[in-house]
N, C-alpha and C. Protein backbone atom coordinates (compact mmCIF):
# COMPACT_ATOMS: atom_id res chain seq x y z
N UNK A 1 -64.47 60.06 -17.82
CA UNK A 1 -63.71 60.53 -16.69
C UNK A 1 -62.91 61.74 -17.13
N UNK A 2 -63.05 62.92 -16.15
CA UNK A 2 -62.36 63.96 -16.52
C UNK A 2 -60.94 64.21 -15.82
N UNK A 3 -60.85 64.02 -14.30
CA UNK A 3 -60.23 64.75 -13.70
C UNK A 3 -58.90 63.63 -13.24
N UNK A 4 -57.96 64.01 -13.10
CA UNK A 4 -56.91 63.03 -12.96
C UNK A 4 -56.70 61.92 -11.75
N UNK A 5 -57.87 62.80 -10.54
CA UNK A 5 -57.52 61.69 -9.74
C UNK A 5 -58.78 60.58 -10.26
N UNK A 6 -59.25 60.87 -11.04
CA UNK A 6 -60.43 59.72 -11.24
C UNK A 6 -59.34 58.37 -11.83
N UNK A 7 -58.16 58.94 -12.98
CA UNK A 7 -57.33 58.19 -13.64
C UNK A 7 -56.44 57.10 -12.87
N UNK A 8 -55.96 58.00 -11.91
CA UNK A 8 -55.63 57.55 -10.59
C UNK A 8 -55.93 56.62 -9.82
N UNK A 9 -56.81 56.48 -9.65
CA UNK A 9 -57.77 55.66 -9.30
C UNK A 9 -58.12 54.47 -9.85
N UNK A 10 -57.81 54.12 -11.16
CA UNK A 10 -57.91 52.66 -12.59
C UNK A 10 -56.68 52.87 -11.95
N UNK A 11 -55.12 53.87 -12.14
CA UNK A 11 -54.03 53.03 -12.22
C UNK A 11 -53.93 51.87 -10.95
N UNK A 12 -53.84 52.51 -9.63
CA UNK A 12 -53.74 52.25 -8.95
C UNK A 12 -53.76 50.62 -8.54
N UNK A 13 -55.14 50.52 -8.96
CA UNK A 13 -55.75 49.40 -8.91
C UNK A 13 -56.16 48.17 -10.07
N UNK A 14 -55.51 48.47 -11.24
CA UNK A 14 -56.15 47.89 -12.37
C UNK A 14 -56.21 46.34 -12.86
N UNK A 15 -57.83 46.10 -13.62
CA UNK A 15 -57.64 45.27 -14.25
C UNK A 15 -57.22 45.09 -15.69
N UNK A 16 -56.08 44.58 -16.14
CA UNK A 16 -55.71 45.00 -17.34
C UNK A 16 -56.27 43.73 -18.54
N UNK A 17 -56.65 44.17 -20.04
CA UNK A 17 -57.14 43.81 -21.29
C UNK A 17 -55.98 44.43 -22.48
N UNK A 18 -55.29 43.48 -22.11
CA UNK A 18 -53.83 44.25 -23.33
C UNK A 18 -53.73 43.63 -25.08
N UNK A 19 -54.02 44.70 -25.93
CA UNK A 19 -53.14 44.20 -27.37
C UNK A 19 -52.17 44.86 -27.65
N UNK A 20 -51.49 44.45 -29.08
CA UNK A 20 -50.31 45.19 -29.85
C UNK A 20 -50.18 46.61 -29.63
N UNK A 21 -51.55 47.19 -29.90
CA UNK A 21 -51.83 48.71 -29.92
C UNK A 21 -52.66 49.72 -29.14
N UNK A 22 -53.51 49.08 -28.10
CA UNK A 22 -54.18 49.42 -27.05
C UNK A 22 -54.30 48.48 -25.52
N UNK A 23 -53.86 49.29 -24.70
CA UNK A 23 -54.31 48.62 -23.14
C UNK A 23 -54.74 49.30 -22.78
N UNK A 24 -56.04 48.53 -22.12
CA UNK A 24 -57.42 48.76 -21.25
C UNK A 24 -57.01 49.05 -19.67
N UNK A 25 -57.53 49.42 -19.17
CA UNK A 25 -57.25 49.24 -17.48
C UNK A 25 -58.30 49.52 -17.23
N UNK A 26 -58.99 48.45 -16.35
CA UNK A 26 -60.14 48.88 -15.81
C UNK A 26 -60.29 48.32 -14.22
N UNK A 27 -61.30 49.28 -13.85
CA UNK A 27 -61.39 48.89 -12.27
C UNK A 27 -63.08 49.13 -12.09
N UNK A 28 -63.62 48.47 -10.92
CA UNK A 28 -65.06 48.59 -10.52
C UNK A 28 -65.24 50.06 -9.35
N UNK A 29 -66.30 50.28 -10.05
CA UNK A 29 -66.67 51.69 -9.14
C UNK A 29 -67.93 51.88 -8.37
N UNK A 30 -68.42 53.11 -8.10
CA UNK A 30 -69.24 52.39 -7.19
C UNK A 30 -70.31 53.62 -7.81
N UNK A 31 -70.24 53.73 -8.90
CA UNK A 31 -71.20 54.49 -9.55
C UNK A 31 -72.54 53.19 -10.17
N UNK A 32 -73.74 53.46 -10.53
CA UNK A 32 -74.61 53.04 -11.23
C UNK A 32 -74.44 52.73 -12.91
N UNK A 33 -73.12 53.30 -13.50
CA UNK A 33 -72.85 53.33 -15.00
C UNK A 33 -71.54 52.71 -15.26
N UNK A 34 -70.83 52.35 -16.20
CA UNK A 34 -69.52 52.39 -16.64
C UNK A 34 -69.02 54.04 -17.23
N UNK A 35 -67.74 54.14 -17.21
CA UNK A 35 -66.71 55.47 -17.30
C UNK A 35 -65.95 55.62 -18.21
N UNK A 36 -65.38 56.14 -19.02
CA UNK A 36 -64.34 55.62 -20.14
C UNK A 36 -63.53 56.77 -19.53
N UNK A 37 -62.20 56.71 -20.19
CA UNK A 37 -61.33 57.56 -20.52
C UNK A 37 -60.59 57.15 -21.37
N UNK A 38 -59.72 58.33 -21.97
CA UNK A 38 -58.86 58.23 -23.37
C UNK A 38 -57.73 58.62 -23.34
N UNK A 39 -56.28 57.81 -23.41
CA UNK A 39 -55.19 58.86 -23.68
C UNK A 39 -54.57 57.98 -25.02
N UNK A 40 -54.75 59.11 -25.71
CA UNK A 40 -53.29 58.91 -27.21
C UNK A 40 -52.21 60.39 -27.23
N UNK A 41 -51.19 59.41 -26.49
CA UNK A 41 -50.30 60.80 -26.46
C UNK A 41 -49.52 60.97 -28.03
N UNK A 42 -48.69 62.04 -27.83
CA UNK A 42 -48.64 62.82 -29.36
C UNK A 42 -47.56 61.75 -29.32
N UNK A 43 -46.61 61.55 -28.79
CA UNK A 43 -45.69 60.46 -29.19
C UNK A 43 -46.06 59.03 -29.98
N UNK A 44 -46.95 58.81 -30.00
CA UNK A 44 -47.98 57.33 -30.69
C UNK A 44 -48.54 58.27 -32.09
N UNK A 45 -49.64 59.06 -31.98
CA UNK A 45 -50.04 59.92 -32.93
C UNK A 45 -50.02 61.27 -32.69
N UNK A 46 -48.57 61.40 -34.19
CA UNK A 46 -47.91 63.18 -34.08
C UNK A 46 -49.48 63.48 -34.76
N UNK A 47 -49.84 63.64 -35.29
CA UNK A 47 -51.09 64.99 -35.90
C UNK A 47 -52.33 64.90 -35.39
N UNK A 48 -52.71 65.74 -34.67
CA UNK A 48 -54.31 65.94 -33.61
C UNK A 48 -55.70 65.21 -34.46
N UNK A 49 -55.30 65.62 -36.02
CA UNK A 49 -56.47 64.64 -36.85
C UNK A 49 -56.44 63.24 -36.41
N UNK A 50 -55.56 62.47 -36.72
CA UNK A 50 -55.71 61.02 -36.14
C UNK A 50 -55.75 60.86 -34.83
N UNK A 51 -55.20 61.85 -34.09
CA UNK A 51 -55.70 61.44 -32.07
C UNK A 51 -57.16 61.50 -32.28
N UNK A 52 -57.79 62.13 -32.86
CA UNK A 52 -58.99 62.92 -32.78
C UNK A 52 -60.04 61.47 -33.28
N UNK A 53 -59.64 61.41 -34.15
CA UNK A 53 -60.05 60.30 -35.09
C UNK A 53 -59.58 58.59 -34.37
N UNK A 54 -59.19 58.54 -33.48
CA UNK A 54 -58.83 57.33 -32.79
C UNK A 54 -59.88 57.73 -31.40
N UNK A 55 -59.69 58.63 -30.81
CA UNK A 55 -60.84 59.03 -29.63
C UNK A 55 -62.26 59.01 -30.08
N UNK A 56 -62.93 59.18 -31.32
CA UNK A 56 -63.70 59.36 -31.95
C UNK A 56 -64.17 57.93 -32.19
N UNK A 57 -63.87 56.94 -32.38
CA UNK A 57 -64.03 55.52 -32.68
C UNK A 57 -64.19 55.04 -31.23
N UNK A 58 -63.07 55.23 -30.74
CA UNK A 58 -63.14 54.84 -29.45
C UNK A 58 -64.51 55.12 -28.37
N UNK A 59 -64.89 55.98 -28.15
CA UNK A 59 -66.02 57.03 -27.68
C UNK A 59 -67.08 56.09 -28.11
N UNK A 60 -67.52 56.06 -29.63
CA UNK A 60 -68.45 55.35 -30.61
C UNK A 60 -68.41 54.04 -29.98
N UNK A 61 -67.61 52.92 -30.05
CA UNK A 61 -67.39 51.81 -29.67
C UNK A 61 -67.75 51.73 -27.61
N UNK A 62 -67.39 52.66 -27.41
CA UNK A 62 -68.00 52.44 -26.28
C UNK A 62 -69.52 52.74 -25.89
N UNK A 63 -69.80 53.58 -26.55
CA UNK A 63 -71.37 53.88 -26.28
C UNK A 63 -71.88 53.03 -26.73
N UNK A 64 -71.94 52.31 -28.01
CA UNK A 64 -72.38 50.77 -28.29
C UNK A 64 -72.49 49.94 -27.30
N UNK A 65 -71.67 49.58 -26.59
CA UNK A 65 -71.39 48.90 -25.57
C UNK A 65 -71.13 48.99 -24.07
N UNK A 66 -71.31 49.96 -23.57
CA UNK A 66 -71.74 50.38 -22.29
C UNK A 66 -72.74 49.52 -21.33
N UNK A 67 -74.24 48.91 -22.38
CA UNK A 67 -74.98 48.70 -21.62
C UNK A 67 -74.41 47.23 -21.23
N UNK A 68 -73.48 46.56 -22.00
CA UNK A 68 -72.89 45.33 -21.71
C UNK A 68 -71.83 45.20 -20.46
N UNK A 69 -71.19 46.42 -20.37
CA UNK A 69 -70.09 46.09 -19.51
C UNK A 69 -70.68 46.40 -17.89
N UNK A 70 -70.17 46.02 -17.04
CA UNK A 70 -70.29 45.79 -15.45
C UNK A 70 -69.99 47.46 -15.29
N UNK A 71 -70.35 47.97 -14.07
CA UNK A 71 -70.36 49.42 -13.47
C UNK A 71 -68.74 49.34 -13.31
N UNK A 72 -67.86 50.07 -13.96
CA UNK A 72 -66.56 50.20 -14.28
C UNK A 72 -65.86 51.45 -15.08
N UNK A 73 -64.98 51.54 -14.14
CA UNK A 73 -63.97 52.70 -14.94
C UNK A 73 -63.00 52.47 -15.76
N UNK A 74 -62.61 52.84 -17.24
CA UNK A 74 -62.12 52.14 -18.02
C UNK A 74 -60.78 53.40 -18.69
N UNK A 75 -59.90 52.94 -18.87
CA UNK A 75 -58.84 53.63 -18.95
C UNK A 75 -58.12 53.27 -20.63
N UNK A 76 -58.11 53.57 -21.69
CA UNK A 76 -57.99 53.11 -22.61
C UNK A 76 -56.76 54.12 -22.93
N UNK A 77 -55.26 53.24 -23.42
CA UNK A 77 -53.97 54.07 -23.94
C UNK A 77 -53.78 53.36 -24.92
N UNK A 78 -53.48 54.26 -25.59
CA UNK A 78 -53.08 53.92 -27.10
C UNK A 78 -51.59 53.95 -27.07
N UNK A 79 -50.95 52.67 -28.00
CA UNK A 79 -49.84 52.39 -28.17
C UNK A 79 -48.99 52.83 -29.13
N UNK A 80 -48.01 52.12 -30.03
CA UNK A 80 -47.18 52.50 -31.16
C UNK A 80 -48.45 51.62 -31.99
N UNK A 81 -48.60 52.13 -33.32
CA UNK A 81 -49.09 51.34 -34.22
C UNK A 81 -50.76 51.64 -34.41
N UNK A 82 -51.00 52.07 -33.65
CA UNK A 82 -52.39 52.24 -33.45
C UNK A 82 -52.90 53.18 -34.28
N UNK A 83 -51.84 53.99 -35.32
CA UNK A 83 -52.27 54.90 -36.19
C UNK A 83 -52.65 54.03 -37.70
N UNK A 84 -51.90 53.27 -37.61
CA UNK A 84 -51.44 51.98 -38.76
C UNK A 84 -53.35 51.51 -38.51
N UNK A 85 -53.99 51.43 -37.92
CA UNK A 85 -55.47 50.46 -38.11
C UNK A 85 -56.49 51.40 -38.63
N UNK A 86 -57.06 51.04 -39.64
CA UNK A 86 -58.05 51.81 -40.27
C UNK A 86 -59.35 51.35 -39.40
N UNK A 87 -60.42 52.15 -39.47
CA UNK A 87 -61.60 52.54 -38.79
C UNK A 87 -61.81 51.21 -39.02
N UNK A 88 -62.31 49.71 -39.18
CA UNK A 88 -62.51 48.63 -38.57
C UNK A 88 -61.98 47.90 -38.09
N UNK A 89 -60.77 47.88 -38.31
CA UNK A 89 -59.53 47.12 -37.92
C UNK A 89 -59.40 47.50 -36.22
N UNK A 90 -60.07 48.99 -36.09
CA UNK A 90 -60.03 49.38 -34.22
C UNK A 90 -60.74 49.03 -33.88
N UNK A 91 -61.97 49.03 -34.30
CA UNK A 91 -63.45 48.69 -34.06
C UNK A 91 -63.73 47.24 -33.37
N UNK A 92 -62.88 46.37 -34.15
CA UNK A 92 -62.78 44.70 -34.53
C UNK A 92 -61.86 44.67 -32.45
N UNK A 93 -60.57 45.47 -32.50
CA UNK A 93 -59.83 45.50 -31.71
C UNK A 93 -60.94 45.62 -30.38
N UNK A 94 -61.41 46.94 -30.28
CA UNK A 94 -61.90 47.32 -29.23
C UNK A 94 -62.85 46.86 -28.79
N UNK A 95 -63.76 45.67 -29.87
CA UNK A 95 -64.87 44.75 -29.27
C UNK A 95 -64.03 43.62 -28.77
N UNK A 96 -63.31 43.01 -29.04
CA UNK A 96 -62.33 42.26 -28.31
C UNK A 96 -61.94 42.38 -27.22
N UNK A 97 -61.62 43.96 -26.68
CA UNK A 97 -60.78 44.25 -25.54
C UNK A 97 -62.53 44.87 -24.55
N UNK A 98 -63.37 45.11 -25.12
CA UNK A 98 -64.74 45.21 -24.26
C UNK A 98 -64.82 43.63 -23.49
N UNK A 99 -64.94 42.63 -24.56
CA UNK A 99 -65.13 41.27 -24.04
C UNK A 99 -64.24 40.86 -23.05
N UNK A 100 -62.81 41.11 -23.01
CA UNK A 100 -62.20 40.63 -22.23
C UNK A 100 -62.16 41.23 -20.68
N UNK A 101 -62.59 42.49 -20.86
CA UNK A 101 -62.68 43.28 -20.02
C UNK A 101 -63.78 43.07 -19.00
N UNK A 102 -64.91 42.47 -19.51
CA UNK A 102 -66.41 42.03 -19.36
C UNK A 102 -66.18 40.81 -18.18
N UNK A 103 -65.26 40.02 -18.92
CA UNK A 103 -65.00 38.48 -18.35
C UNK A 103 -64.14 38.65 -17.33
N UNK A 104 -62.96 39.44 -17.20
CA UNK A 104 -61.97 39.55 -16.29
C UNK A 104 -62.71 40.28 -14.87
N UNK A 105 -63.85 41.59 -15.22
CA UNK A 105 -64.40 42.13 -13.81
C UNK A 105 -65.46 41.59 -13.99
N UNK A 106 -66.20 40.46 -14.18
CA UNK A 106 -66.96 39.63 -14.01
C UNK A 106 -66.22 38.42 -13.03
N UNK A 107 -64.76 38.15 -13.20
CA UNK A 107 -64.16 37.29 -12.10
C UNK A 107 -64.04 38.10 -11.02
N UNK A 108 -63.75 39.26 -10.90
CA UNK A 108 -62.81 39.91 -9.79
C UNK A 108 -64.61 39.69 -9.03
């Protein structure tokens, strides 16, 4: 998702998948695919290498798993701490927060 009212659009309405260091928001769309989006603002991670490097995992982890999740727009913010998890420790996180995400717009 690029454009802000797309973002708009998860807040509005969301289903939320929350940990320590990332919440999910996701909502059903009426596209044929699932959607991601990414925010790590500089206040969570000061240096663009680790935003970069947290979007980068993130991105990865979702293309893995895309073909699993329901036609959905997915809103992923990064918290305090989230600089603190080394490349499996997010990985481990974000298959967790796919699953829950899976099960929750599988109820709605």
């Amino acid at each position: 998702m690029l454009k802000p009212a797309h973002f708009e659009h998860v807040f509005s309405d969301a289903t939320p998948a929350v940990s320590p260091q990332v919440t999910a928001l996701a909502r059903i769309n009426n596209l044929n695919n699932p959607r991601l989006g990414i925010t790590v603002p500089k206040k969570r991670v000061k240096k663009a290498v680790g935003r970069n490097r947290i979007k980068r995992i993130i991105r990865e982890s979702f293309r893995q798993q895309q073909h699993r999740l329901p036609n959905i727009d997915i809103v992923i913010i990064a918290k305090t701490g989230i600089a603190d998890l080394n490349n499996q420790e997010l990985n481990l996180l974000l298959e967790k927060l796919w699953k829950k995400l899976i099960k929750r717009c599988a109820a709605d």
